[in-house]
Each structure stands twice: as C-alpha cells, then as structure tokens.
Protein backbone atom coordinates (compact mmCIF):
# COMPACT_ATOMS: atom_id res chain seq x y z
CA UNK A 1 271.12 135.62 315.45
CA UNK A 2 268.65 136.86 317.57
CA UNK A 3 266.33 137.54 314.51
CA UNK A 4 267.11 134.20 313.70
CA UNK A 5 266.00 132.68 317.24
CA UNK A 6 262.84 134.34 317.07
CA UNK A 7 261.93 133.00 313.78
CA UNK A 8 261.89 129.35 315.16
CA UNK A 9 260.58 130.44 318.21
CA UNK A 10 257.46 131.83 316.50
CA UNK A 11 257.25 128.78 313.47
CA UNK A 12 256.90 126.67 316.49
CA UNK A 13 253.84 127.98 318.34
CA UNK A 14 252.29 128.24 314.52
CA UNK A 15 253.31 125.07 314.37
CA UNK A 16 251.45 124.19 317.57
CA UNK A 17 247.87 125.71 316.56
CA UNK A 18 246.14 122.15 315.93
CA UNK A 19 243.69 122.97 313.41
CA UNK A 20 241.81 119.19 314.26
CA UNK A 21 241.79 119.80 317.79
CA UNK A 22 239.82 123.41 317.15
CA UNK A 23 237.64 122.29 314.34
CA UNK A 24 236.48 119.59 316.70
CA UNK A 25 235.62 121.46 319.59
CA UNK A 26 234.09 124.32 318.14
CA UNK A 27 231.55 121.55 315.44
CA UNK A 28 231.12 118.54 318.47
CA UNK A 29 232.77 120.07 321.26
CA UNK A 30 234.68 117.31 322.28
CA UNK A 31 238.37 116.28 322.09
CA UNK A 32 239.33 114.68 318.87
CA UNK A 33 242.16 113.13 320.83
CA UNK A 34 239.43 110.41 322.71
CA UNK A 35 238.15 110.07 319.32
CA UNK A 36 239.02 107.42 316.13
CA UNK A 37 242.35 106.66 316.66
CA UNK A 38 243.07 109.91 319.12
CA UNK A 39 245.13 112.13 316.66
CA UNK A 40 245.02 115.42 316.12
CA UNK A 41 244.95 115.35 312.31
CA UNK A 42 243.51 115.37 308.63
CA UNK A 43 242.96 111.34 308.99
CA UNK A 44 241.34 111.16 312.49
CA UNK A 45 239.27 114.79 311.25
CA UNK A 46 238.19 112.81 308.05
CA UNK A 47 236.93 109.50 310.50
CA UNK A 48 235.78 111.61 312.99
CA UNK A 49 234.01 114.94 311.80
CA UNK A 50 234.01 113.84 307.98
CA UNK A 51 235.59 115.11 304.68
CA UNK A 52 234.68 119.05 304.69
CA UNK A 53 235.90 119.46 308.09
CA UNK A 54 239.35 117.06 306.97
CA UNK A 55 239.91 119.02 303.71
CA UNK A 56 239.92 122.33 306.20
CA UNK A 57 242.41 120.75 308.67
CA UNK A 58 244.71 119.50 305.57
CA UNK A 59 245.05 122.07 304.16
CA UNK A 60 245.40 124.57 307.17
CA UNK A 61 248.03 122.44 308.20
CA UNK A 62 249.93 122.47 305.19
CA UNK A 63 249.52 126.44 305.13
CA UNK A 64 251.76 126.39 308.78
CA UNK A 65 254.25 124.59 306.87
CA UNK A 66 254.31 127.14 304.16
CA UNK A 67 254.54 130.11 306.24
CA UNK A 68 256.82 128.52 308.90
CA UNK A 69 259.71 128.16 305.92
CA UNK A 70 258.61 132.03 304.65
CA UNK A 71 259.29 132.84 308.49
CA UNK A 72 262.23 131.43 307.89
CA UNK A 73 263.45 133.03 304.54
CA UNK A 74 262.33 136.50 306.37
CA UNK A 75 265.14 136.38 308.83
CA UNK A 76 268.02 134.02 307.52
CA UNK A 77 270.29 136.52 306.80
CA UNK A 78 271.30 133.98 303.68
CA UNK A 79 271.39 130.80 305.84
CA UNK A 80 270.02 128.00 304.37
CA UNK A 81 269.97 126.55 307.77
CA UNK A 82 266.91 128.98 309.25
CA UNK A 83 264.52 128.41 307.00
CA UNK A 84 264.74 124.88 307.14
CA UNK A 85 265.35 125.07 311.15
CA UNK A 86 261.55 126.72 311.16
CA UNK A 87 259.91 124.50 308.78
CA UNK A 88 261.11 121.44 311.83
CA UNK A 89 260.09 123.98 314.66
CA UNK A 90 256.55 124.15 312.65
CA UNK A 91 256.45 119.90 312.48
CA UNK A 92 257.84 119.58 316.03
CA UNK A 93 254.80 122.33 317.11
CA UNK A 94 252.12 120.18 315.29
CA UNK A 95 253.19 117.05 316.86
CA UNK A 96 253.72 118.62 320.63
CA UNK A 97 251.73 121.95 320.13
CA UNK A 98 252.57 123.55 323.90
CA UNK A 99 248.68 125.05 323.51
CA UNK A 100 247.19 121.38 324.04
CA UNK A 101 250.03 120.11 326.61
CA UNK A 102 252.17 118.64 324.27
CA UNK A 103 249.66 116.20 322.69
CA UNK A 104 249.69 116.34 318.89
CA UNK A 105 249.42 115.11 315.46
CA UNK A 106 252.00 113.35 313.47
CA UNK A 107 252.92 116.37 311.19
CA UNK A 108 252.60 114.59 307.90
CA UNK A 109 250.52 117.51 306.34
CA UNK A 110 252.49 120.49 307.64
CA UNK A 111 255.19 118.42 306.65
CA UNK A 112 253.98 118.44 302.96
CA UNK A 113 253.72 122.43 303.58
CA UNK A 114 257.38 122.51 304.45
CA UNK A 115 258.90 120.70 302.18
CA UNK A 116 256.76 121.99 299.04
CA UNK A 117 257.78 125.36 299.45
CA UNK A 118 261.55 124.14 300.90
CA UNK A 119 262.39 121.23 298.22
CA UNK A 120 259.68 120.97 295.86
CA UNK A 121 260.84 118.20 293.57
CA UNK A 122 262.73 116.08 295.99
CA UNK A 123 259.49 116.08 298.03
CA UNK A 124 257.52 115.72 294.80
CA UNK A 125 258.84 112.38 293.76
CA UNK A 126 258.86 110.86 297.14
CA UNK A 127 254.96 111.93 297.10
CA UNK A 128 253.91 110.49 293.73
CA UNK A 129 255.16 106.77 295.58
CA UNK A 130 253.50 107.17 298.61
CA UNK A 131 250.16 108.51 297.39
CA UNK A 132 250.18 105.83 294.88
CA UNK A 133 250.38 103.62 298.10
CA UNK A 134 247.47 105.07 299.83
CA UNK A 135 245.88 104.86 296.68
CA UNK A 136 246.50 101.01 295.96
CA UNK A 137 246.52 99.95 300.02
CA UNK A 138 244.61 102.66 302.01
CA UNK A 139 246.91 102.90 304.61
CA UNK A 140 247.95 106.22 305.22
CA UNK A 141 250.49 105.81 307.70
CA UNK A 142 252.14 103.33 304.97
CA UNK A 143 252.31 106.19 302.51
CA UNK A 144 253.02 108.35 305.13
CA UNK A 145 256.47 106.11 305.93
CA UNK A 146 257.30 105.98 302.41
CA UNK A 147 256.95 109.77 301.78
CA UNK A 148 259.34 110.31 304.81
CA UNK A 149 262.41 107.49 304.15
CA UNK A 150 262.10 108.22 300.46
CA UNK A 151 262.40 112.20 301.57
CA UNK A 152 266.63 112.46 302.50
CA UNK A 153 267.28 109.75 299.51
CA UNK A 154 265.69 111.78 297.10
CA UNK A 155 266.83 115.11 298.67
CA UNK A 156 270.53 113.80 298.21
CA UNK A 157 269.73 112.77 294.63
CA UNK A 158 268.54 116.05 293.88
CA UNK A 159 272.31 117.12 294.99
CA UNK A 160 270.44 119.95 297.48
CA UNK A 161 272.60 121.44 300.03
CA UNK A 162 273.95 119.64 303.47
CA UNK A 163 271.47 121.65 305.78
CA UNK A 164 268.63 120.29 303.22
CA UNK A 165 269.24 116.97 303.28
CA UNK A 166 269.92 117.09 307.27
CA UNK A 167 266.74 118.24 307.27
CA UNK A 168 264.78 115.72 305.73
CA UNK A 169 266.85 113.11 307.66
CA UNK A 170 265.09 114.47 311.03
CA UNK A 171 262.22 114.82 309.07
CA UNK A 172 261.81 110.99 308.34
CA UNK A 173 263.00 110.57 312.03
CA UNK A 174 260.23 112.62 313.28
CA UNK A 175 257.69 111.04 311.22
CA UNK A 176 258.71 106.99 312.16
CA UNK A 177 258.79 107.97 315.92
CA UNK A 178 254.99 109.88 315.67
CA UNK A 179 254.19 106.46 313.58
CA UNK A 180 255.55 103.96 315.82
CA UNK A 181 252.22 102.59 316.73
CA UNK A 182 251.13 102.47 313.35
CA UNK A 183 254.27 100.28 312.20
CA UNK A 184 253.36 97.84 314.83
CA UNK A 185 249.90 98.12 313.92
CA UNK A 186 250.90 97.51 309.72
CA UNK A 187 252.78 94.70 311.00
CA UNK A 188 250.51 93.02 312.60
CA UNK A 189 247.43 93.68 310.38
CA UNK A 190 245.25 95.83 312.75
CA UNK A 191 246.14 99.27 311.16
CA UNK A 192 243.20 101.44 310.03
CA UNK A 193 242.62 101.74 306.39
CA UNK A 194 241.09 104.98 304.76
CA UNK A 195 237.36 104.89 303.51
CA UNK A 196 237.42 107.25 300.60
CA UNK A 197 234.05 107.55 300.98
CA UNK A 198 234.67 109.94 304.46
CA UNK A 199 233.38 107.36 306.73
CA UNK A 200 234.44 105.96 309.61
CA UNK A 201 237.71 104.08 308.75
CA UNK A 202 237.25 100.27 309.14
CA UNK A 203 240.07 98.42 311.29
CA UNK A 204 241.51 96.14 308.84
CA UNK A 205 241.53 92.82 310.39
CA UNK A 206 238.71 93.51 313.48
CA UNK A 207 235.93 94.73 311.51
C-alpha cells in the first residue's frame, strides 16, 4: 500500500507543474493568471502568448496525464483502482498545483492524457461530440462540458470496470466545478469563443 500511496502522492505534484504558468513567465514574465480570462491553460496560453506557446502547454499537459496513469500501472499491484486514483491526483494537481498556491487550470487537457491512455474508446467517442462542438460553436468550455458528462455514460456503455466508471464520474464532477463560471457565462451569452486564428479570443456578446 505504501507503494501505492506514493504513486498518487507523486502523480499529484506532476500534476501540479503548470506548464501555462511557466511558459508565461519565462516568454513575458508575467502571471498568466491576471491575464485573458486568468487560467492557467492551453486556451488562456493560446489568447494570451499565441498558438506555438498553446500547442506546447497542450500537449505537455496531456503528457502529465499519460505518465500520471503509467505511475499508476507501476505500482498497482493489479488494482485497477491506482492507476486510475493517479490519473485524478494528476487532474486535481493541474487544477490546485501546491507549486502556485493552489491556483490552477481546469484540467481538461491532462484530462485527455488520462483518460487516453486509461479508457481510450470510451473517452474517444465522448471527444469526437465535443470537438465537433468547439468546432461548430467555438466555445471550448461547451465542448469541454460535453466531453466530461458524456465521459461516465460512455464509460458504462463500454461495460469498463466499477473503479473506471467511478472515475470518470469525479472526473465530470471535477470538470463542471473548475467550469462553473463558464456555465454561467454560456448561459448568459458572455462566454469567450475561440479565434482559430490564435488571437485574442473575442467575448461573445461585449465585443
């Protein structure tokens, strides 16, 4: 068990290296956080420092989620439960990383790291619906909602084991609470959309 511990232990302070947060103080030195819409991701990187710098942070934050779950499957001692327990230690480090006092992303892309290499075709079909909903609304955090409700249905459909599909219920719970601002935003038509184009993201509805 101890074996075990330590695997979380150490998927969470991977977890908690905020790629955005570096790339932006080391190419403007400022805090990405007082910047766009202040998180610490691929989205805010991509409005903020532009697309090179965004494709970095993407996929370096996929990669945590990747090596989080092969943490995992290093020290399960045939558990399903471990590796899956480090993949949400990774997502929980991205969104409170303790190396930048608890303030965060919203995990969607190390997220996508975790559950590629976890649950590859659940997570698969979930994704082909929400990137066809960026795609058709620019709204990120829209497709970013769909990919995580969408996750445990399609997990369970898939007929994966209980400590999968627990998983990607507190998966989509930990993605709706990071995107509660965003839902209220979607609702009332203020959310930012994506410019393709790596711009500055327009405000839909104030600009």
């Amino acid at each position: 068990m101890t074996a075990q511990i330590a695997g979380i232990i150490a998927s969470y302070l991977l977890g908690s290296i905020s790629f955005s947060i570096l790339l932006a103080r080391w190419l403007k030195k400022i805090d990405i956080r007082q910047h766009g819409s202040g998180n610490a991701g691929a989205t805010n990187t991509l409005r903020v420092l532009g697309k090179g710098p965004a494709l970095a942070v993407f996929v370096l934050d996929i990669a945590k989620g990747v090596a989080s779950v092969l943490i995992g499957w290093q020290v399960d001692a045939g558990e399903d439960w471990v590796p899956v327990a480090c993949g949400l230690a990774a997502i929980i480090g991205h969104n409170w990383p303790v190396y930048f006092s608890f303030r965060g992303g919203k995990g969607i892309a190390t997220t996508i790291g975790v559950v590629a290499t976890l649950m590859f075709w659940p997570g698969f079909a979930a994704g082909v619906l929400a990137i066809l909903s960026i795609v058709f609304t620019r709204y990120v955090s829209l497709g970013s909602l769909i990919f995580a409700v969408l996750l445990p249905i399609s997990v369970a459909l898939f007929g994966l084991e209980a400590p999968y599909v627990w998983g990607a219920v507190i998966i989509c719970v930990l993605a709706v609470v990071r995107h509660r601002k965003n839902i209220a935003k979607l609702l009332n038509g203020t959310e930012n959309k994506l410019d393709f184009g790596g711009k500055k993201g327009e405000r839909h509805g104030t600009k």
